[in-house]
Protein backbone atom coordinates (compact mmCIF):
# COMPACT_ATOMS: atom_id res chain seq x y z
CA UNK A 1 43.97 -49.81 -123.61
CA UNK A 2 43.10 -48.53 -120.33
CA UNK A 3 41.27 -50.68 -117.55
CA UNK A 4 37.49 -50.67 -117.51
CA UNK A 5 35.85 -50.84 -113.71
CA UNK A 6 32.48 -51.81 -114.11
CA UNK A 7 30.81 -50.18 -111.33
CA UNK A 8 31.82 -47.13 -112.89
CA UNK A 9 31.04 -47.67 -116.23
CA UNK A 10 27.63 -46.04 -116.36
CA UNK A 11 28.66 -42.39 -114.74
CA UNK A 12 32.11 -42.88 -116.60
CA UNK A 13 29.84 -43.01 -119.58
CA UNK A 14 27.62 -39.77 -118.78
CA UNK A 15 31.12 -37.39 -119.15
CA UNK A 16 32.77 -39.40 -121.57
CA UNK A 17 29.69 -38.91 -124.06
CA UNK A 18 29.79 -35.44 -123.09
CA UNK A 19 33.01 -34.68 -123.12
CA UNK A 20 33.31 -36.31 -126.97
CA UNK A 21 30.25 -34.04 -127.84
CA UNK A 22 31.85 -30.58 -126.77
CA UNK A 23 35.09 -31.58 -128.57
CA UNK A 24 34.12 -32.74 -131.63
CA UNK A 25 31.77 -29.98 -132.04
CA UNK A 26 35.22 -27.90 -131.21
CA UNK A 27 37.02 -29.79 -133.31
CA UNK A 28 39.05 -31.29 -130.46
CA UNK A 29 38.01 -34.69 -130.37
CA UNK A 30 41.68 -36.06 -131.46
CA UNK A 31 43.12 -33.50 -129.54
CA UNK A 32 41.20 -34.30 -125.84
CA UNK A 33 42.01 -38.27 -126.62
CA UNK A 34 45.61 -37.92 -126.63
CA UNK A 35 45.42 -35.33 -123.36
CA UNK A 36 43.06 -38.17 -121.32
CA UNK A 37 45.41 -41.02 -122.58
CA UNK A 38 48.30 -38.69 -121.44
CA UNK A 39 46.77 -38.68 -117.18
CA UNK A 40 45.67 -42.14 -117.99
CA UNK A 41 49.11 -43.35 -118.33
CA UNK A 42 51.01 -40.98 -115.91
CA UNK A 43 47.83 -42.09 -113.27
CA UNK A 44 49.81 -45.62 -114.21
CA UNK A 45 53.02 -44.84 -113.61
CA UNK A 46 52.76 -42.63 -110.67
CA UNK A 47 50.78 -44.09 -107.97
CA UNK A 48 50.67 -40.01 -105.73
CA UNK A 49 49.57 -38.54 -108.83
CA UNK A 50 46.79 -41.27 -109.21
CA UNK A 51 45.86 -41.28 -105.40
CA UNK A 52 46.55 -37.15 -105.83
CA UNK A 53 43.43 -37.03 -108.25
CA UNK A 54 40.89 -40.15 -107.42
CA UNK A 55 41.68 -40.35 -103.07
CA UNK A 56 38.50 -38.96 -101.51
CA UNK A 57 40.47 -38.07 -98.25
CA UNK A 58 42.25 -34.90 -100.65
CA UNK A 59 39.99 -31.76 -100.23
CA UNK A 60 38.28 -31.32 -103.29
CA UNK A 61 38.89 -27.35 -103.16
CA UNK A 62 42.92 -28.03 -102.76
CA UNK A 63 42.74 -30.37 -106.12
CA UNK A 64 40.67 -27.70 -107.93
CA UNK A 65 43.44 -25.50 -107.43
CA UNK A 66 46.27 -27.95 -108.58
CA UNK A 67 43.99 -28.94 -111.29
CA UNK A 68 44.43 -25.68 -112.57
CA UNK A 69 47.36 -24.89 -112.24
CA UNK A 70 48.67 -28.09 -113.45
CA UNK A 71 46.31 -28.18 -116.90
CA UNK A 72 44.76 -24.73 -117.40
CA UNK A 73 46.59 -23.31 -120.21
CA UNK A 74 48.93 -26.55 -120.71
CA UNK A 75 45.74 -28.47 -121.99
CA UNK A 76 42.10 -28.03 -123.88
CA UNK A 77 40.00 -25.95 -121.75
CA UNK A 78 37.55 -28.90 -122.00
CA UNK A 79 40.34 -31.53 -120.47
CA UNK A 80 40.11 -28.81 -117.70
CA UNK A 81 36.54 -28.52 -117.11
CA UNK A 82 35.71 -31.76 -117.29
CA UNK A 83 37.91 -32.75 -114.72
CA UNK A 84 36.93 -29.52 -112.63
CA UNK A 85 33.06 -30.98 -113.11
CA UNK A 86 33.86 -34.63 -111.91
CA UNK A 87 35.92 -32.91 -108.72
CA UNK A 88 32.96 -31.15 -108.26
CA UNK A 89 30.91 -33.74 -108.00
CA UNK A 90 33.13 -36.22 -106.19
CA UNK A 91 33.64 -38.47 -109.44
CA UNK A 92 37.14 -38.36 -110.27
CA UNK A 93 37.54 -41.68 -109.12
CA UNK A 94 35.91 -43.25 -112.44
CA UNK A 95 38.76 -41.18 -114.34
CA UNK A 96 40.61 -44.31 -115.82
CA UNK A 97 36.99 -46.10 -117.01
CA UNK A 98 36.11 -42.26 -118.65
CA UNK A 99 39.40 -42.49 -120.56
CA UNK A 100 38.81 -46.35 -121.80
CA UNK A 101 35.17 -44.91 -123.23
CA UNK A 102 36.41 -42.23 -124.29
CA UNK A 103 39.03 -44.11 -126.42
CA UNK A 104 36.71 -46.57 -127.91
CA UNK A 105 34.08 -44.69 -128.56
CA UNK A 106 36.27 -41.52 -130.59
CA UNK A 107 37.37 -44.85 -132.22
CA UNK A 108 34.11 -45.83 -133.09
CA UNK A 109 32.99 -42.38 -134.42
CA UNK A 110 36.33 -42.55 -136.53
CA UNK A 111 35.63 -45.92 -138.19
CA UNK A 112 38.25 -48.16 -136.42
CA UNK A 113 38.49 -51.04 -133.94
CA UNK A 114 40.58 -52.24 -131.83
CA UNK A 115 42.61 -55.98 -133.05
CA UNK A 116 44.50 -58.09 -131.18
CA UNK A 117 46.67 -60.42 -132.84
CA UNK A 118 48.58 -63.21 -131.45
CA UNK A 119 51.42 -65.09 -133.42
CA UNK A 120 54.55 -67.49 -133.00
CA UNK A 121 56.81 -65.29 -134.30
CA UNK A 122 56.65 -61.22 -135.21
CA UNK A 123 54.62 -60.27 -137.90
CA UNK A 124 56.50 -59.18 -141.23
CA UNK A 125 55.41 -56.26 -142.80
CA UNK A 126 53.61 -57.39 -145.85
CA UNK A 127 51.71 -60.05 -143.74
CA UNK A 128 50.86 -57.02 -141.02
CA UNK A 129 49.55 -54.87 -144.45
CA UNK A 130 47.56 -57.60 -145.62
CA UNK A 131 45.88 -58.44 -142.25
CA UNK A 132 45.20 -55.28 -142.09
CA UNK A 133 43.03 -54.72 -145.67
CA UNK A 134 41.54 -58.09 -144.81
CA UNK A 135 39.99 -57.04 -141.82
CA UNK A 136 39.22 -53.68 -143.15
CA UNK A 137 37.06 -55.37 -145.80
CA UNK A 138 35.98 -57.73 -143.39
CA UNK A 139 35.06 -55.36 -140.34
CA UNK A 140 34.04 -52.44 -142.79
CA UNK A 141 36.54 -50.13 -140.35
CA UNK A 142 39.95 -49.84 -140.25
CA UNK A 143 41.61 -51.81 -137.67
CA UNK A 144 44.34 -50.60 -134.90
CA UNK A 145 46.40 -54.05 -134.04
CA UNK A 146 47.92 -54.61 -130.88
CA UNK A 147 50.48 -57.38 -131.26
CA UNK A 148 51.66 -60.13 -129.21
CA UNK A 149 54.07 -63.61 -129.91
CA UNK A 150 53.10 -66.14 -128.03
CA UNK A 151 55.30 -68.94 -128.89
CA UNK A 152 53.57 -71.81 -127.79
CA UNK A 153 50.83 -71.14 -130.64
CA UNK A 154 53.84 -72.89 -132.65
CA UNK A 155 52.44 -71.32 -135.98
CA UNK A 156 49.13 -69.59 -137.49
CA UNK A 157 47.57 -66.75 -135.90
CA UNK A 158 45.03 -65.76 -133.42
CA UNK A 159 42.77 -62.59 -134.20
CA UNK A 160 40.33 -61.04 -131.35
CA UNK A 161 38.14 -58.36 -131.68
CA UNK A 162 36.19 -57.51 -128.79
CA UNK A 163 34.13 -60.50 -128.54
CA UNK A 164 35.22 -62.11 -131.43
CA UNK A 165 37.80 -64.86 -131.44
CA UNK A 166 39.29 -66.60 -134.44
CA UNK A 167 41.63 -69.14 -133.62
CA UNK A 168 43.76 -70.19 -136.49
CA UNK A 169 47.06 -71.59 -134.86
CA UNK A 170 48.53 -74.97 -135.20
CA UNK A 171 48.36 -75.57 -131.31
CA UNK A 172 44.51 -75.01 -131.56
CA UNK A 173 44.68 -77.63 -134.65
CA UNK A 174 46.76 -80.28 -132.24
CA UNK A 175 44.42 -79.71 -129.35
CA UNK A 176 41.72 -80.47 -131.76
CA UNK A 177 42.85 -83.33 -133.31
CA UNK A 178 43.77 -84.50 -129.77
CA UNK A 179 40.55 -84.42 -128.31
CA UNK A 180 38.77 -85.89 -131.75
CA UNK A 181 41.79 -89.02 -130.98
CA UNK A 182 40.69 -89.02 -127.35
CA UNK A 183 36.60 -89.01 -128.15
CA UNK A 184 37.53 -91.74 -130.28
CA UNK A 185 39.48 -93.59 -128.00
CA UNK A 186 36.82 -93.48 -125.66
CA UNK A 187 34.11 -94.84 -127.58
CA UNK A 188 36.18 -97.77 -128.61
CA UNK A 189 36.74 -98.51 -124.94
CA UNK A 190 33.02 -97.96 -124.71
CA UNK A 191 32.50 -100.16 -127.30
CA UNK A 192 34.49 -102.99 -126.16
CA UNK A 193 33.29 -103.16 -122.57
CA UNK A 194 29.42 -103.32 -124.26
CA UNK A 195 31.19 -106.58 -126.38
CA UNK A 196 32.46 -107.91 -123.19
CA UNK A 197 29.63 -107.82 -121.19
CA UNK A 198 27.71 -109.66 -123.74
């Protein structure tokens, strides 16, 4: 997953529906989603690539040129002229939040979803298989899990998708119980100050 700016979510979203048109009408789609993840990342890991191809100060005719040179030939023609389009117009800057849409929504128009799964300990594979069918039958699309261990969850699991949280660890069943044993605690003391008073 790629960072999402939200100021440039809503032009970011203008070429990234376009862009997923003209390649899956080309039959491309897969294709041009492993090309933008491809800058995505190396704009990650090399900081004068990523200021090379977002810095307004580089003369939009000079990255034109290295555009195609670089891509032209190497990638989809559409890779190219989308990014020729947004140089154009000065938009190259929303490139990471374009390749974030992009991803989710080629996801979206091939039935899966993104799941994030947080556990004590690694996942074995049968449990990994099975959470996987459940949420299929549950989400009615086929999930793509990003794992982490988190090992103060002591045991259970923790499942988000986007919005969605379901918290089924034993630390979230100890924090529970702890605050039901402190609200209780409290009334009593409530309680017995009322008896006092009396």
């Amino acid at each position: 997953m790629f960072r999402l700016d939200d100021k440039h979510i809503g032009v970011a979203n203008v070429y990234c529906h376009a862009a997923l048109r003209l390649a899956e009408e080309a039959g491309q789609a897969d294709e041009l989603l492993g090309e933008l993840v491809e800058i995505a990342t190396l704009m990650q890991r090399d900081e004068a690539f990523a200021d090379f191809v977002t810095s307004p100060l580089v003369d939009p005719e000079e990255r034109a040129a290295s555009l195609e040179k670089l891509f032209r030939g190497h990638t989809s023609d559409i890779l190219v002229d989308t990014l020729q389009v947004m140089n154009h117009k000065g938009r190259l800057a929303v490139l990471p939040t374009l390749v974030e849409l992009y991803r989710r929504a080629h996801q979206d128009l091939r039935g899966k979803v993104d799941v994030h799964v947080t556990t004590a300990v690694p996942l074995k594979l049968k449990l990994r298989e099975k959470l996987k069918r459940t949420l299929a039958e549950r989400l009615g699309k086929q999930s793509e899990l990003t794992e982490e261990v988190d090992e103060s969850l002591i045991g259970g699991i923790v499942v988000r998708v986007g919005d969605m949280k379901l918290d089924a660890s034993v630390k979230r069943r100890i924090d529970d119980l702890r605050q039901i044993f402190h609200d209780r605690a409290s009334h009593e003391i409530h309680l017995s100050r009322a008896v006092i008073q009396e």
